[in-house]
C-alpha atoms as a PDB file:
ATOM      1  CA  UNK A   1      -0.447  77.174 -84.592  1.00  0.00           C
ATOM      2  CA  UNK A   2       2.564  77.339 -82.454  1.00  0.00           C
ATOM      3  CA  UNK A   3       5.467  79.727 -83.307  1.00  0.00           C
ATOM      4  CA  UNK A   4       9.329  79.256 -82.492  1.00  0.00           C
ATOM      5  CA  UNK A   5      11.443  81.984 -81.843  1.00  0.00           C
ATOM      6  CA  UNK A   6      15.031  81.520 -80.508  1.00  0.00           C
ATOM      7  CA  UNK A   7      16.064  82.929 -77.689  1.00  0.00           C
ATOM      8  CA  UNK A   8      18.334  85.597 -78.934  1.00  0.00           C
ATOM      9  CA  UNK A   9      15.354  86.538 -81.157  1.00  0.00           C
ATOM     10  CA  UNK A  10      13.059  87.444 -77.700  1.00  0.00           C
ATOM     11  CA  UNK A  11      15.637  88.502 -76.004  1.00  0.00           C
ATOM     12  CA  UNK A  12      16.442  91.162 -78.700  1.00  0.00           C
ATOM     13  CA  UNK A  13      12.594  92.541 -79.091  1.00  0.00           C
ATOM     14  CA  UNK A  14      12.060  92.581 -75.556  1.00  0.00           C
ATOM     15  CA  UNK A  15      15.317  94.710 -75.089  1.00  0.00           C
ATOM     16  CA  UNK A  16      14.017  96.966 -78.235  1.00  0.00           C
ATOM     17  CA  UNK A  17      17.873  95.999 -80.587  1.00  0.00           C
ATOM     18  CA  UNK A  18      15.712  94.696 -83.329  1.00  0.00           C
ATOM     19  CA  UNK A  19      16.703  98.250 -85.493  1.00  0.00           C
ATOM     20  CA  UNK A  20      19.914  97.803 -84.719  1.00  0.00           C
ATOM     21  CA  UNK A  21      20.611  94.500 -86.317  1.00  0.00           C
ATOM     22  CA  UNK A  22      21.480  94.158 -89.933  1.00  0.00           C
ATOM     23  CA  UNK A  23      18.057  92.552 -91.858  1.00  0.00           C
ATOM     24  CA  UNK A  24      20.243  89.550 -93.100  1.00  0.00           C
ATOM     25  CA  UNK A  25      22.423  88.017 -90.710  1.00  0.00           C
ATOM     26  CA  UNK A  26      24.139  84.400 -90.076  1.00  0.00           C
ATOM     27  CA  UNK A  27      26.659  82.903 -88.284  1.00  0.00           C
ATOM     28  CA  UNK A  28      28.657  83.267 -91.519  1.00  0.00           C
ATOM     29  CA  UNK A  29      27.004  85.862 -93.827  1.00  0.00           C
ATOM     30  CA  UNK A  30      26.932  89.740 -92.793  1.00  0.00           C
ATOM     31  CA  UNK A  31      24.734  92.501 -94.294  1.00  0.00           C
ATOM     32  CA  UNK A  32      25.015  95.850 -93.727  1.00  0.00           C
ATOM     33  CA  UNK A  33      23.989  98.966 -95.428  1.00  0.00           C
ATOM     34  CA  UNK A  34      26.980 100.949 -97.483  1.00  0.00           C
ATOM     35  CA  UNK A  35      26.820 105.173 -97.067  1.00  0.00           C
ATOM     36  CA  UNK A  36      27.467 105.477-100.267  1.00  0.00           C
ATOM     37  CA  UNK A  37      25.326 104.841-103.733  1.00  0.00           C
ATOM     38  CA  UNK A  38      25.712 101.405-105.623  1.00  0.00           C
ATOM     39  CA  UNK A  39      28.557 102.861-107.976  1.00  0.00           C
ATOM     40  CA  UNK A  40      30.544 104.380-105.077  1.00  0.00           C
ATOM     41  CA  UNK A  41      30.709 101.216-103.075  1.00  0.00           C
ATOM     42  CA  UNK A  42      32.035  99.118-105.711  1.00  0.00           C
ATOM     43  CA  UNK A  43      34.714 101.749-106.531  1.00  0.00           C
ATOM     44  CA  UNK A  44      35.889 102.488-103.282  1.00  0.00           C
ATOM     45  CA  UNK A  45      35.193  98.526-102.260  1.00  0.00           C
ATOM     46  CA  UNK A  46      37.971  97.924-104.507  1.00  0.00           C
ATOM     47  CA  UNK A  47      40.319 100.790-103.643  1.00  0.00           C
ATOM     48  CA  UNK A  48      40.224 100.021-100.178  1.00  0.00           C
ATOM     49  CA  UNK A  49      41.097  96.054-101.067  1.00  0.00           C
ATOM     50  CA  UNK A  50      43.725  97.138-103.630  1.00  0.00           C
ATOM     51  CA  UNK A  51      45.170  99.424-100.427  1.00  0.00           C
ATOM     52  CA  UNK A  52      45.951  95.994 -98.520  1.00  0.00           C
ATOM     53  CA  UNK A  53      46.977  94.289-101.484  1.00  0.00           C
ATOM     54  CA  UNK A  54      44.243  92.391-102.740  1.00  0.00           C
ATOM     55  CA  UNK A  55      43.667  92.537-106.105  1.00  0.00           C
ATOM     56  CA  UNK A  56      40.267  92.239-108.150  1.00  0.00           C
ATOM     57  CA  UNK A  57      40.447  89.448-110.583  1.00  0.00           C
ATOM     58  CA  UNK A  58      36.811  89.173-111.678  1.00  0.00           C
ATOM     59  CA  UNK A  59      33.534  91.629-110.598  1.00  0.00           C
ATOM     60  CA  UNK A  60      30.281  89.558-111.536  1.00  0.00           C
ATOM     61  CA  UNK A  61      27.838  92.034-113.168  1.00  0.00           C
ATOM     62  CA  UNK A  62      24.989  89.684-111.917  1.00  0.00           C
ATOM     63  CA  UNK A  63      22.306  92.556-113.232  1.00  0.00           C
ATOM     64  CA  UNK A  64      23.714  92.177-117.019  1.00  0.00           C
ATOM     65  CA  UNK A  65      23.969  88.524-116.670  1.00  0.00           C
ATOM     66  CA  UNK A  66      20.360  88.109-115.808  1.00  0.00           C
ATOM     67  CA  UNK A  67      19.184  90.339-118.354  1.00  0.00           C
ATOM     68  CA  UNK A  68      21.137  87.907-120.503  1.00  0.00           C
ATOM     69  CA  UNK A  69      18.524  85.680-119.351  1.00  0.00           C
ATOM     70  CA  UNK A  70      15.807  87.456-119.912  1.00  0.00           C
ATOM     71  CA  UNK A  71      15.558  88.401-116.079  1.00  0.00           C
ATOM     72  CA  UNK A  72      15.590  92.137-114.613  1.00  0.00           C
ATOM     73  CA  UNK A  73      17.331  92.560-111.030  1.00  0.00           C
ATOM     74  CA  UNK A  74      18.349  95.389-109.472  1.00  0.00           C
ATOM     75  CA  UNK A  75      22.547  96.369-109.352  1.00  0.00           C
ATOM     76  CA  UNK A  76      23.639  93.625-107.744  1.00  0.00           C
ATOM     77  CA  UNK A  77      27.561  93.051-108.410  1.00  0.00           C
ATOM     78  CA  UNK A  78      30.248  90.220-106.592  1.00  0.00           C
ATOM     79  CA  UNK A  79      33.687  91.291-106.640  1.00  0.00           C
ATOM     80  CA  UNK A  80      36.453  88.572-105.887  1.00  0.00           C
ATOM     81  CA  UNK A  81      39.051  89.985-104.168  1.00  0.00           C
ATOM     82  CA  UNK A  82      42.796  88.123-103.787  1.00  0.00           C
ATOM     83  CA  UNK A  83      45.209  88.252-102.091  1.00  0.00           C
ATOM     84  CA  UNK A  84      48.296  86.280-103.544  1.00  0.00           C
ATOM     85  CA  UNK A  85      50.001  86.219-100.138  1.00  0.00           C
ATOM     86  CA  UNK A  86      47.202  84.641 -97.676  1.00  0.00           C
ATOM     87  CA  UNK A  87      46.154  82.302-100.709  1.00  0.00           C
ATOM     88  CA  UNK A  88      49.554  80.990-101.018  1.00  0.00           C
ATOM     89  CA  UNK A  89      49.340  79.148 -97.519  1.00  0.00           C
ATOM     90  CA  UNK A  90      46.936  77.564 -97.817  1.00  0.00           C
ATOM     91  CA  UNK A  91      47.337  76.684-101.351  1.00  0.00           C
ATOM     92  CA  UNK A  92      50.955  75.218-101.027  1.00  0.00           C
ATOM     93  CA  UNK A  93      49.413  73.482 -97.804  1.00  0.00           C
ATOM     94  CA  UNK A  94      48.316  69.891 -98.490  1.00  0.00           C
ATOM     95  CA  UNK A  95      46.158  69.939 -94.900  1.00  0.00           C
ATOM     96  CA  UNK A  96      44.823  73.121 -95.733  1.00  0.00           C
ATOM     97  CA  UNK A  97      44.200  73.028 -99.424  1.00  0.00           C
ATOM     98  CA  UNK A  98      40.735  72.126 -99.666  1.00  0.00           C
ATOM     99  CA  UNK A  99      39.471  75.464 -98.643  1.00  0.00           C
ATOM    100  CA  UNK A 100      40.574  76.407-101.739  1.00  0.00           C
ATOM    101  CA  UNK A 101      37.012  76.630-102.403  1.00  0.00           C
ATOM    102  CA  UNK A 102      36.592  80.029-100.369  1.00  0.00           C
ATOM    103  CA  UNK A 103      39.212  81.324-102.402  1.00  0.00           C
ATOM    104  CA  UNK A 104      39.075  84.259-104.085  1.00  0.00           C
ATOM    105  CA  UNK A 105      37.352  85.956-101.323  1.00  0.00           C
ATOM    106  CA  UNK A 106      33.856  87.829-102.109  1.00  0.00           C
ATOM    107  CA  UNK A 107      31.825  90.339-101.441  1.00  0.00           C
ATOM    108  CA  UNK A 108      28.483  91.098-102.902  1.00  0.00           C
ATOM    109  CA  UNK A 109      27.344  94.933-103.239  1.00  0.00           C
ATOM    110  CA  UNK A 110      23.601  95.661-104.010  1.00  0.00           C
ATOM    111  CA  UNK A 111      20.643  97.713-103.899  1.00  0.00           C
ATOM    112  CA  UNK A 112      16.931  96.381-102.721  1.00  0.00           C
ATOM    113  CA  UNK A 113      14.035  97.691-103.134  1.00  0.00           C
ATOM    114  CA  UNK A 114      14.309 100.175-100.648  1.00  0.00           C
ATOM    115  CA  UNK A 115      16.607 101.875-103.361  1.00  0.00           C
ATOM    116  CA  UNK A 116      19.437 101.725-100.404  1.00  0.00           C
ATOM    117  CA  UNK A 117      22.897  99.902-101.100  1.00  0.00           C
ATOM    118  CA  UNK A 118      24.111  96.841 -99.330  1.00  0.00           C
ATOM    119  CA  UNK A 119      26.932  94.936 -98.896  1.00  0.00           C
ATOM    120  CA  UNK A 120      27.415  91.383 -97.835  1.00  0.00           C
ATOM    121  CA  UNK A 121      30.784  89.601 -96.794  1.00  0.00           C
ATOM    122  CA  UNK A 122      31.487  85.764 -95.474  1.00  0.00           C
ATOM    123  CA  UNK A 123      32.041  86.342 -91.625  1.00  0.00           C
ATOM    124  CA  UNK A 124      35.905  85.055 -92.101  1.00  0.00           C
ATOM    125  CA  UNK A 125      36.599  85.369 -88.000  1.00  0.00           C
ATOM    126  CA  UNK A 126      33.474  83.303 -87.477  1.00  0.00           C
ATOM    127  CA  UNK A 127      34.489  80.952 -90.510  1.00  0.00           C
ATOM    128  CA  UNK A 128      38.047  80.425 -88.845  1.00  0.00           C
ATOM    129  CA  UNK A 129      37.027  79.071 -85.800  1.00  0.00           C
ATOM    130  CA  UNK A 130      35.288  76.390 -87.696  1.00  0.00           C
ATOM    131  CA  UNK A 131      39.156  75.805 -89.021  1.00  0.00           C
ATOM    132  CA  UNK A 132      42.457  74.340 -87.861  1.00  0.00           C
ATOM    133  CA  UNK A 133      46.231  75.192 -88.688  1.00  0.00           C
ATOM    134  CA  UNK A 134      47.298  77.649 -91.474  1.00  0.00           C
ATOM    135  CA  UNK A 135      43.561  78.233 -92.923  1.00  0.00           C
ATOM    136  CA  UNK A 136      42.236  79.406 -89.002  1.00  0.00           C
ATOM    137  CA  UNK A 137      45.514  81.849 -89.309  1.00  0.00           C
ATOM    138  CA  UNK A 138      44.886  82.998 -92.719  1.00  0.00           C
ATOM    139  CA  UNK A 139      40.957  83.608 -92.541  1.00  0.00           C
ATOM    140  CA  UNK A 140      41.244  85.909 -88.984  1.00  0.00           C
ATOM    141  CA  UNK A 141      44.095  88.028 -91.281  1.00  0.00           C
ATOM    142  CA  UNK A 142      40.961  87.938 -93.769  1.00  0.00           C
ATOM    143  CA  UNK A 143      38.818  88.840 -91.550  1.00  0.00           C
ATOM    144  CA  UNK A 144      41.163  92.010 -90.173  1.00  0.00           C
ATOM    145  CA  UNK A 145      41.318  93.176 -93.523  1.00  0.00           C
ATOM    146  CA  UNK A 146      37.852  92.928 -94.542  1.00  0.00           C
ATOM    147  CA  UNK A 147      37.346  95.459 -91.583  1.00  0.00           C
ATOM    148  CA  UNK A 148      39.415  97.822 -93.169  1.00  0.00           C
ATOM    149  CA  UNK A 149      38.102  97.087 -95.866  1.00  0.00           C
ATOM    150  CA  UNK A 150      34.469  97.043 -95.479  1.00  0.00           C
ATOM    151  CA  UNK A 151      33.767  98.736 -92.090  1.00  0.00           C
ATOM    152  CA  UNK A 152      34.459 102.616 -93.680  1.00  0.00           C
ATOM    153  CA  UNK A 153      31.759 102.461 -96.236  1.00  0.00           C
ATOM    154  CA  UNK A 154      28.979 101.331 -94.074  1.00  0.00           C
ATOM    155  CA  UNK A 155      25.993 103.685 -92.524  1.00  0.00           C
END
């Protein structure tokens, strides 16, 4: 049986970065583990947001909903974060409106079964260069903030 591995994939074992990479990563998706516990993260997750003037408007408890269901999962919460600013262009844009589908903006913080604490974020700098016009301009100000945002709690 033949096995494919990409190029960035050989090039990263043979150079010895494979512990240096997150354990989930895509073009649009980034993982990374938080410093602090589960509890901690979402707390200062949101105090760091509310800083640059996003608010929270709903935190998914996706544990308790799955228990609703019968189903036990670790902590695993998604807070939306807003911002009414940055949504406002491109929601009072008629080019740019259908990405009103990204909006709010989330981020997922969870523990595995390591018993370690992990965040995960949409790559918005990556995501804007898939976009034109006033969405490409309002995801890379996304993307600045979710570095001050984000980049202080991780390991």
């Amino acid at each position: 049986m033949k096995t494919k591995i990409s190029l960035v994939a050989l090039l990263t074992l043979m150079l010895g970065l494979s512990s240096c990479q997150p354990q989930n990563e895509t073009t649009i998706l980034s993982e990374r583990e938080s410093r602090l516990d589960f509890e901690q993260t979402v707390e200062q997750l949101q105090a760091n947001a509310a800083e640059l003037g996003y608010v929270v408007p709903i935190v998914h408890d996706m544990q308790a909903n799955m228990l609703k269901a019968g189903v036990e999962v670790a902590p695993a919460k998604i807070i939306e974060l807003c911002h009414g600013g940055r949504a406002k262009e491109i929601l009072t844009s008629d080019y740019d409106r259908f990405n009103m589908s990204m909006l709010p903006c989330r981020v997922a913080v969870y523990e595995k079964e390591d018993g370690l604490t992990y965040i995960s974020w949409t790559n918005y700098d990556q995501f804007s260069q898939l976009e034109h016009g006033v969405s490409m301009a309002v995801f890379r100000q996304v993307a600045d903030d979710y570095d001050e945002i984000i980049t202080p709690l991780l390991k």
